[in-house]
N, C-alpha and C. Protein backbone atom coordinates (compact mmCIF):
# COMPACT_ATOMS: atom_id res chain seq x y z
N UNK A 1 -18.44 47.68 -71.64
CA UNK A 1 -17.46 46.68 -71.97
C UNK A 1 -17.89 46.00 -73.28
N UNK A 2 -17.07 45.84 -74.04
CA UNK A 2 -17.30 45.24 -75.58
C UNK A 2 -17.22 43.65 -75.42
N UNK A 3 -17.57 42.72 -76.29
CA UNK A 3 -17.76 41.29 -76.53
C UNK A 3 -16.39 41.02 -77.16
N UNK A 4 -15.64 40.13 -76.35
CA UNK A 4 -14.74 39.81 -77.13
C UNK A 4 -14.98 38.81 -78.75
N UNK A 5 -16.03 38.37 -78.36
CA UNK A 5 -16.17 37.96 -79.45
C UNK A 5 -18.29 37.97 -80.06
N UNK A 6 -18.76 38.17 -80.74
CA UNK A 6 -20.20 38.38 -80.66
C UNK A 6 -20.54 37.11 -80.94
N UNK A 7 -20.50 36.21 -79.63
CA UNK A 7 -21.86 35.04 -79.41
C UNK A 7 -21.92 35.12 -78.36
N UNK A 8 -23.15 34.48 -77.67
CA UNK A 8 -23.41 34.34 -76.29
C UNK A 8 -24.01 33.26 -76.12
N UNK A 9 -24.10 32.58 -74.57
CA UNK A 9 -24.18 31.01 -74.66
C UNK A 9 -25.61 31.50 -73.82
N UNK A 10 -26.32 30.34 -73.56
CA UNK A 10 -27.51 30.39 -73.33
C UNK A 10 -27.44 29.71 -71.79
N UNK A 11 -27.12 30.78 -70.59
CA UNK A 11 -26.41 30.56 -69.22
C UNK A 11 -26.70 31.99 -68.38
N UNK A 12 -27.54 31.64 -67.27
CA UNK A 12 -27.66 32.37 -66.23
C UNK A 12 -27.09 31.84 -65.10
N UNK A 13 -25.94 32.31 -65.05
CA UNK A 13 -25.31 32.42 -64.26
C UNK A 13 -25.88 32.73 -62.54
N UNK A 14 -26.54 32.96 -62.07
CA UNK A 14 -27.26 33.03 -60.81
C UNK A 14 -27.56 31.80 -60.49
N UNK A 15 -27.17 31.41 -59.21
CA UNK A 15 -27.09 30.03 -58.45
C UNK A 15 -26.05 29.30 -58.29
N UNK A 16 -24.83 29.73 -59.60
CA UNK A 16 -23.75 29.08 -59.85
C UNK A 16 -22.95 29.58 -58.47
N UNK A 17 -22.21 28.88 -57.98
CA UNK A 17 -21.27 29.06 -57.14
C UNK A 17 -20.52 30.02 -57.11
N UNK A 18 -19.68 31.05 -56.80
CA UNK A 18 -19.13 32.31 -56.77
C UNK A 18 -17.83 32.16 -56.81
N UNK A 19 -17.30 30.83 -56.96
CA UNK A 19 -15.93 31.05 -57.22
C UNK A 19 -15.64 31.04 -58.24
N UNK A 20 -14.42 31.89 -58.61
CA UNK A 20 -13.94 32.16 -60.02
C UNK A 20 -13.80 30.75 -61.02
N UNK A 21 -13.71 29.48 -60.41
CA UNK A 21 -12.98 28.35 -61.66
C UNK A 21 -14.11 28.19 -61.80
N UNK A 22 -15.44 27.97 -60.93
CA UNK A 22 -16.45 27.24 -60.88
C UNK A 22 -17.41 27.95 -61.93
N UNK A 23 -17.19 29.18 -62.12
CA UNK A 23 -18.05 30.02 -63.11
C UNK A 23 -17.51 29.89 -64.62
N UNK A 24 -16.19 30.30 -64.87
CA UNK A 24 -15.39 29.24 -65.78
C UNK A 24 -15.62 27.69 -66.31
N UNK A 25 -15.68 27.25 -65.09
CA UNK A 25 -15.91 25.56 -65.86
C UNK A 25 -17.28 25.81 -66.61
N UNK A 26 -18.22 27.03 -65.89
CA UNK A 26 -19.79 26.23 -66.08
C UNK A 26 -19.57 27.07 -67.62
N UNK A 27 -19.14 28.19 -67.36
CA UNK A 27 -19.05 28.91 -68.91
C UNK A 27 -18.70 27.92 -70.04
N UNK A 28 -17.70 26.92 -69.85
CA UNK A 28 -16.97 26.16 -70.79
C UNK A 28 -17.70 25.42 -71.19
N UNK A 29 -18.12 24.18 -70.27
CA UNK A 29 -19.06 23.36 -70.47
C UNK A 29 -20.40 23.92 -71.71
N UNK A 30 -20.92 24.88 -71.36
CA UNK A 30 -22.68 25.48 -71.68
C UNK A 30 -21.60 25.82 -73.39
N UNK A 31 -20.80 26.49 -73.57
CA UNK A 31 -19.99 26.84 -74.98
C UNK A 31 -19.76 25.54 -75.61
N UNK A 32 -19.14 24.96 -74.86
CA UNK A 32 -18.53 23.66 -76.08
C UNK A 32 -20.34 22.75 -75.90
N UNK A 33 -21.01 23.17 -75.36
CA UNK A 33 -22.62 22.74 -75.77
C UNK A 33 -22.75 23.29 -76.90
N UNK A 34 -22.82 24.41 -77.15
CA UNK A 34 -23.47 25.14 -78.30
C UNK A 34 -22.63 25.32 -79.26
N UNK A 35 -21.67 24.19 -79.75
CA UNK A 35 -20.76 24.61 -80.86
C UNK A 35 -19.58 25.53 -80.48
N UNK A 36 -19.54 26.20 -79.43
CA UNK A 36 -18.02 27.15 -79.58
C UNK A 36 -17.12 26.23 -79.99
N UNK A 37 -15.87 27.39 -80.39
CA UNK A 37 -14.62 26.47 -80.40
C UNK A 37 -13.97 26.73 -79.75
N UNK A 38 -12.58 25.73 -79.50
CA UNK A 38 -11.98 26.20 -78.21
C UNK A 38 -10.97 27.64 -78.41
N UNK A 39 -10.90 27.84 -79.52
CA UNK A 39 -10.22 29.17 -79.55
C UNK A 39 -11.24 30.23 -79.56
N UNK A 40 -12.61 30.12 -79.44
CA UNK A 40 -13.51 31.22 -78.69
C UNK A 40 -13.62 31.18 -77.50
N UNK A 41 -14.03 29.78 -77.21
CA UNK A 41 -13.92 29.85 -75.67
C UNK A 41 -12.73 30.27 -75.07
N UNK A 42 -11.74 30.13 -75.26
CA UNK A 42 -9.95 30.42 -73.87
C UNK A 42 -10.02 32.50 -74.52
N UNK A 43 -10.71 32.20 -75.80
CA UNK A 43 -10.65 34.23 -76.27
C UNK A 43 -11.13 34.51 -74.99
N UNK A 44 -12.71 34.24 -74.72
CA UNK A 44 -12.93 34.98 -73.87
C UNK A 44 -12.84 34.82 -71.97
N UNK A 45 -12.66 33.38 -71.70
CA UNK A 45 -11.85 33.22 -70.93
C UNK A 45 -10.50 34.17 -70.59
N UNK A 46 -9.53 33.84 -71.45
CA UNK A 46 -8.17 34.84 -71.33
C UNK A 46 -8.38 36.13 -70.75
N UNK A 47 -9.07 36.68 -71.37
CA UNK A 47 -9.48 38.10 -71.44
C UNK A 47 -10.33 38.28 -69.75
N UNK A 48 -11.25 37.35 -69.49
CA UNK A 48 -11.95 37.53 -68.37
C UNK A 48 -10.52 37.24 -67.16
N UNK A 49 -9.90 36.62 -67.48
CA UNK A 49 -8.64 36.53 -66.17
C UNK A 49 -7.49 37.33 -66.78
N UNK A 50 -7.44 38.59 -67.20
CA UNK A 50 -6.48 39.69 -66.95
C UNK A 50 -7.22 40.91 -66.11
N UNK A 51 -7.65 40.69 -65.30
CA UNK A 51 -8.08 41.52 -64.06
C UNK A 51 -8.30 40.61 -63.04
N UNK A 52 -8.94 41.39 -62.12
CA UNK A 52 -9.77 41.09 -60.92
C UNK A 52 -11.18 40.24 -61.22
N UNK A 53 -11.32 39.52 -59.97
CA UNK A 53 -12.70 38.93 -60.30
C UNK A 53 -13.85 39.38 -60.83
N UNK A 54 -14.19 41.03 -60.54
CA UNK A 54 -15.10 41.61 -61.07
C UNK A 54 -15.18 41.63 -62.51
N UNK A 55 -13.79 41.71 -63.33
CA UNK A 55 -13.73 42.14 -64.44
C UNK A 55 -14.10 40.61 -64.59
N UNK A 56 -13.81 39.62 -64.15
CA UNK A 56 -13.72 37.78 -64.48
C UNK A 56 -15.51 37.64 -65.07
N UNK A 57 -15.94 38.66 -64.08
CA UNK A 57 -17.42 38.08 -63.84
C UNK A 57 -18.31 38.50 -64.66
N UNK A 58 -18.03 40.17 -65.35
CA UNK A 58 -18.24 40.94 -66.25
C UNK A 58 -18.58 40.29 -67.31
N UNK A 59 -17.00 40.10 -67.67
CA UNK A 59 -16.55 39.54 -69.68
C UNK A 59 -17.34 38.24 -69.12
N UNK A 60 -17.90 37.39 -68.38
CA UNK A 60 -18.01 36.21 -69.26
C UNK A 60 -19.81 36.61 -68.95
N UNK A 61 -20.68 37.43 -67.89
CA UNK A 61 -22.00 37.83 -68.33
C UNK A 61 -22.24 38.52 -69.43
N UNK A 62 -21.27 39.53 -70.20
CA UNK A 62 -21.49 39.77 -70.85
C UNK A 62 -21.47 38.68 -72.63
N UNK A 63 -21.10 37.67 -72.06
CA UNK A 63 -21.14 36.85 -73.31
C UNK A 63 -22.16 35.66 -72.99
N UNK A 64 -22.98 36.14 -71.97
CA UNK A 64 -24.31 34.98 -71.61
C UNK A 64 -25.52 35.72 -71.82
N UNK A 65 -26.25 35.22 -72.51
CA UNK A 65 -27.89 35.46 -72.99
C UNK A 65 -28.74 34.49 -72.94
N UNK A 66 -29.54 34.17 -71.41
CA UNK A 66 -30.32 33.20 -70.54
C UNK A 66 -31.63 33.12 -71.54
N UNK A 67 -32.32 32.62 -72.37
CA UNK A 67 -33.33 32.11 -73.05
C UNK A 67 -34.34 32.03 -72.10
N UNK A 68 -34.63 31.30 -71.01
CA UNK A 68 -35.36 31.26 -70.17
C UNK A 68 -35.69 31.15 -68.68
N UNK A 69 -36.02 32.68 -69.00
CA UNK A 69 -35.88 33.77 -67.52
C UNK A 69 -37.29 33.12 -67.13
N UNK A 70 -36.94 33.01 -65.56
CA UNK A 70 -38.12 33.17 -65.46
C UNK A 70 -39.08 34.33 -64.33
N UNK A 71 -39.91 35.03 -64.78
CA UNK A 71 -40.32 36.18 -64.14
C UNK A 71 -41.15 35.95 -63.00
């Protein structure tokens, strides 16, 4: 799956709650942290809600890059 757009917010998603708005809000929130704008953020939003949840859950990990994992 391609990046709708090439940035990624600094969000690991694991622990977050499993419902679809709740992963959304947290996506939004952690973006308009790091400078997105809102026409990056709803880009890749939009795009994550023209499917199924899987695809929801996909597009927006694929636009998260967690800084600090911890092993």
């Amino acid at each position: 799956m391609k990046k709708i757009i090439e940035k990624t917010v600094d969000l690991n998603l694991v622990g977050v709650n499993g419902n679809a708005y709740a992963i959304m809000s947290v996506f939004r929130k952690q973006a308009r942290k790091e400078g997105w704008t809102s026409e990056e953020i709803e880009a890749v939003l939009d795009e994550a809600k023209t499917s199924d949840y899987n695809y929801l859950l996909a597009t927006i990990e694929n636009h998260c890059d967690p800084k600090d994992i911890e092993l």
